[in-house]
PDB file of N, CA and C in Angstrom:
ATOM      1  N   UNK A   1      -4.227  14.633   2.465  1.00  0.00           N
ATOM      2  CA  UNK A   1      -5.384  13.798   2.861  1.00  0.00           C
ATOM      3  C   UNK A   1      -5.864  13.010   1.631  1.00  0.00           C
ATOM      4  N   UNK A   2      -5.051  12.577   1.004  1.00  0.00           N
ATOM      5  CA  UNK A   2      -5.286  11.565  -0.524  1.00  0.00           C
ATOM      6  C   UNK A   2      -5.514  10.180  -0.113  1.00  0.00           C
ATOM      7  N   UNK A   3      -5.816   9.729  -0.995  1.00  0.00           N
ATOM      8  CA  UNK A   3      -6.702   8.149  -0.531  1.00  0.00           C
ATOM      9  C   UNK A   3      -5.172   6.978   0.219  1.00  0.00           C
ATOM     10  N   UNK A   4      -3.985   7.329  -0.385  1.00  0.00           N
ATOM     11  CA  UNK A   4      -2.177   7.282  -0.475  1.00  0.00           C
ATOM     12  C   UNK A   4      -1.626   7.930   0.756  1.00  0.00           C
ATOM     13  N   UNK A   5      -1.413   6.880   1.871  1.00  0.00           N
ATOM     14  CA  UNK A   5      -0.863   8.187   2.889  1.00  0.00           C
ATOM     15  C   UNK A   5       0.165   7.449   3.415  1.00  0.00           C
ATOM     16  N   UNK A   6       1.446   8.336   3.829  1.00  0.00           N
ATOM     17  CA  UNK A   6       2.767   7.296   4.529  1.00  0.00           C
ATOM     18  C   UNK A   6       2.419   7.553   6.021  1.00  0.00           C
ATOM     19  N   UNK A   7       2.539   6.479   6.849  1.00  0.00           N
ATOM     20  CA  UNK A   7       2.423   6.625   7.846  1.00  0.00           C
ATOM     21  C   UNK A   7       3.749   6.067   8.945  1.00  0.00           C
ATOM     22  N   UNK A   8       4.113   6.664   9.985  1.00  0.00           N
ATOM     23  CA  UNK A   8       5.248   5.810  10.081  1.00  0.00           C
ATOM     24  C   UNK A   8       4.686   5.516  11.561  1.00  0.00           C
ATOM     25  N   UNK A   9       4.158   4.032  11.713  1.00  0.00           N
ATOM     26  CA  UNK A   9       3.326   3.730  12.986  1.00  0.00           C
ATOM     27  C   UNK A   9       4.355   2.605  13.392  1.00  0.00           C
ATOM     28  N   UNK A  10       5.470   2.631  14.845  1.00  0.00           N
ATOM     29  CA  UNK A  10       5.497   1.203  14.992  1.00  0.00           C
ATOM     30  C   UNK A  10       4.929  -0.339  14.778  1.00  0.00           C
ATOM     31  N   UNK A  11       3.654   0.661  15.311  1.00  0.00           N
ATOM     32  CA  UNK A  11       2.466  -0.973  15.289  1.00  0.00           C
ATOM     33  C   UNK A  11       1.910  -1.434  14.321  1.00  0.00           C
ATOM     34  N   UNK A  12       2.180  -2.821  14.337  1.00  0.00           N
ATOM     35  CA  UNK A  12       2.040  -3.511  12.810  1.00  0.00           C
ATOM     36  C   UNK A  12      -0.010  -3.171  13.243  1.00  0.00           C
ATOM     37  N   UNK A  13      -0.156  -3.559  14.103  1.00  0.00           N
ATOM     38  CA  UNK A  13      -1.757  -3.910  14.000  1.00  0.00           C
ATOM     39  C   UNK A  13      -2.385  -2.426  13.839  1.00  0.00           C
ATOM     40  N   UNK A  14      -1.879  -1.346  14.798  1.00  0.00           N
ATOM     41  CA  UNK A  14      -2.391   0.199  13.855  1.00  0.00           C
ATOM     42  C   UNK A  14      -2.593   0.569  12.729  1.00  0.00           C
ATOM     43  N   UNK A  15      -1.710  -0.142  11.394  1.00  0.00           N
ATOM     44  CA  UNK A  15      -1.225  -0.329  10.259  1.00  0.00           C
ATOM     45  C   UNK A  15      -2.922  -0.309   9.674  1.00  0.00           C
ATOM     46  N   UNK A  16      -3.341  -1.708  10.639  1.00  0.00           N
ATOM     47  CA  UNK A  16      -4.942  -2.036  10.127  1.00  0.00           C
ATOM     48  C   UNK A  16      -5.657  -1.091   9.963  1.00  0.00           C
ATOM     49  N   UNK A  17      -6.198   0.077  10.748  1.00  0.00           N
ATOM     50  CA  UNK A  17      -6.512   0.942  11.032  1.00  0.00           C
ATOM     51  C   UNK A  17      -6.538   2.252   9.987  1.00  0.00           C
ATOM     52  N   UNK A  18      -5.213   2.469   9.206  1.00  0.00           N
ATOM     53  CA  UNK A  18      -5.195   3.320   8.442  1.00  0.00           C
ATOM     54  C   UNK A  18      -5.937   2.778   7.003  1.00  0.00           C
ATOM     55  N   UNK A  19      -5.239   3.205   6.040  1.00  0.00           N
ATOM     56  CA  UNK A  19      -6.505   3.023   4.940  1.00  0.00           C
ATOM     57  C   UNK A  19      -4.855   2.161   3.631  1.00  0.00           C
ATOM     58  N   UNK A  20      -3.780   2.482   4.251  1.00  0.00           N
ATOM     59  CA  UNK A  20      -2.254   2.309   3.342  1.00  0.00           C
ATOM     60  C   UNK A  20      -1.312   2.988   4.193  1.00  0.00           C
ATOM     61  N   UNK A  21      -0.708   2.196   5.174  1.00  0.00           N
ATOM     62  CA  UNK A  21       0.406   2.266   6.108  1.00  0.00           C
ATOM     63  C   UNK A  21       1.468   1.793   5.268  1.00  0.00           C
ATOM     64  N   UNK A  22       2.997   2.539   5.555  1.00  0.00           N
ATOM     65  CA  UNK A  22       4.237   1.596   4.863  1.00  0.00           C
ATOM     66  C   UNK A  22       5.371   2.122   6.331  1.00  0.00           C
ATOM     67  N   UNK A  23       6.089   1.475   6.157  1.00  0.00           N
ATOM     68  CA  UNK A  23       7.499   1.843   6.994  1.00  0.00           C
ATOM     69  C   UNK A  23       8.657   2.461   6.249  1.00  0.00           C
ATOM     70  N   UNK A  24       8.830   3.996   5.602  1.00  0.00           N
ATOM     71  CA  UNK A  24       9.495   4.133   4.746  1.00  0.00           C
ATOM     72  C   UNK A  24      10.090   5.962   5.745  1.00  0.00           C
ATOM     73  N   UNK A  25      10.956   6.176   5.307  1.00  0.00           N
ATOM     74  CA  UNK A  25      12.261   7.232   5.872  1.00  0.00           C
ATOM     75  C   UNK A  25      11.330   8.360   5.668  1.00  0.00           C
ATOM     76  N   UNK A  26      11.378   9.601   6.046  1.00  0.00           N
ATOM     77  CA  UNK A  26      10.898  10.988   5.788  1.00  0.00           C
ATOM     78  C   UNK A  26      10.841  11.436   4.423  1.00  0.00           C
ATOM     79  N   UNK A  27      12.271  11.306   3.892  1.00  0.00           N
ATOM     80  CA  UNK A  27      12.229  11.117   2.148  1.00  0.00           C
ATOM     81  C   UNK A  27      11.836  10.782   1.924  1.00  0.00           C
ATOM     82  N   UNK A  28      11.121   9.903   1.555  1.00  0.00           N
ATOM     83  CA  UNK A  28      10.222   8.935   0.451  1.00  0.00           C
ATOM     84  C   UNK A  28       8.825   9.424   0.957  1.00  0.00           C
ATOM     85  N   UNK A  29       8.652  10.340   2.327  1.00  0.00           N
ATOM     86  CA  UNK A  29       7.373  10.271   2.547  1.00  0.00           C
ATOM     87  C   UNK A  29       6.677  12.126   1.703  1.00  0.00           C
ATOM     88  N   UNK A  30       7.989  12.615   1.203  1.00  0.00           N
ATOM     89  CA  UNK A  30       7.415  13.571   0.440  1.00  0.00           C
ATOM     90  C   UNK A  30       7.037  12.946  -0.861  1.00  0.00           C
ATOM     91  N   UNK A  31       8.077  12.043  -1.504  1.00  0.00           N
ATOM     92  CA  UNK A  31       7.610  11.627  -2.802  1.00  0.00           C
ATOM     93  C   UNK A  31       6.705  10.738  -3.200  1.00  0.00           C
ATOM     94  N   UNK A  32       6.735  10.586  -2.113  1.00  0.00           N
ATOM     95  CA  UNK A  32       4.823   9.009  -2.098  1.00  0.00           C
ATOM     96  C   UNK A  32       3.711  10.061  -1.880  1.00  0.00           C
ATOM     97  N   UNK A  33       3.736  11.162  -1.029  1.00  0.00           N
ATOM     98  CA  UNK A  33       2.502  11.731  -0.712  1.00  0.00           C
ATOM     99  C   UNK A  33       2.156  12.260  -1.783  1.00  0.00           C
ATOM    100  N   UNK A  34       1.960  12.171  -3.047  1.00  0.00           N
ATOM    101  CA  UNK A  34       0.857  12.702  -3.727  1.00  0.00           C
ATOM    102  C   UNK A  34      -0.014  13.160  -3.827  1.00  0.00           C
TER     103      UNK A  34
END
């Protein structure tokens, strides 16, 4: 729950919604979550 979060949302406009949406693989979503 860090200010840094991967999210993997089809919707570009949900994207808005979060606080830092990216479109990135499961891997990368351990090493981004900080």
């Amino acid at each position: 729950m860090n200010g840094v979060r991967i999210y993997l949302v089809p919707d570009r406009d949900h994207v808005k919604g979060y606080n830092t949406t990216w479109f990135v693989p499961p891997r990368f979503d351990r090493q981004r979550t900080r």
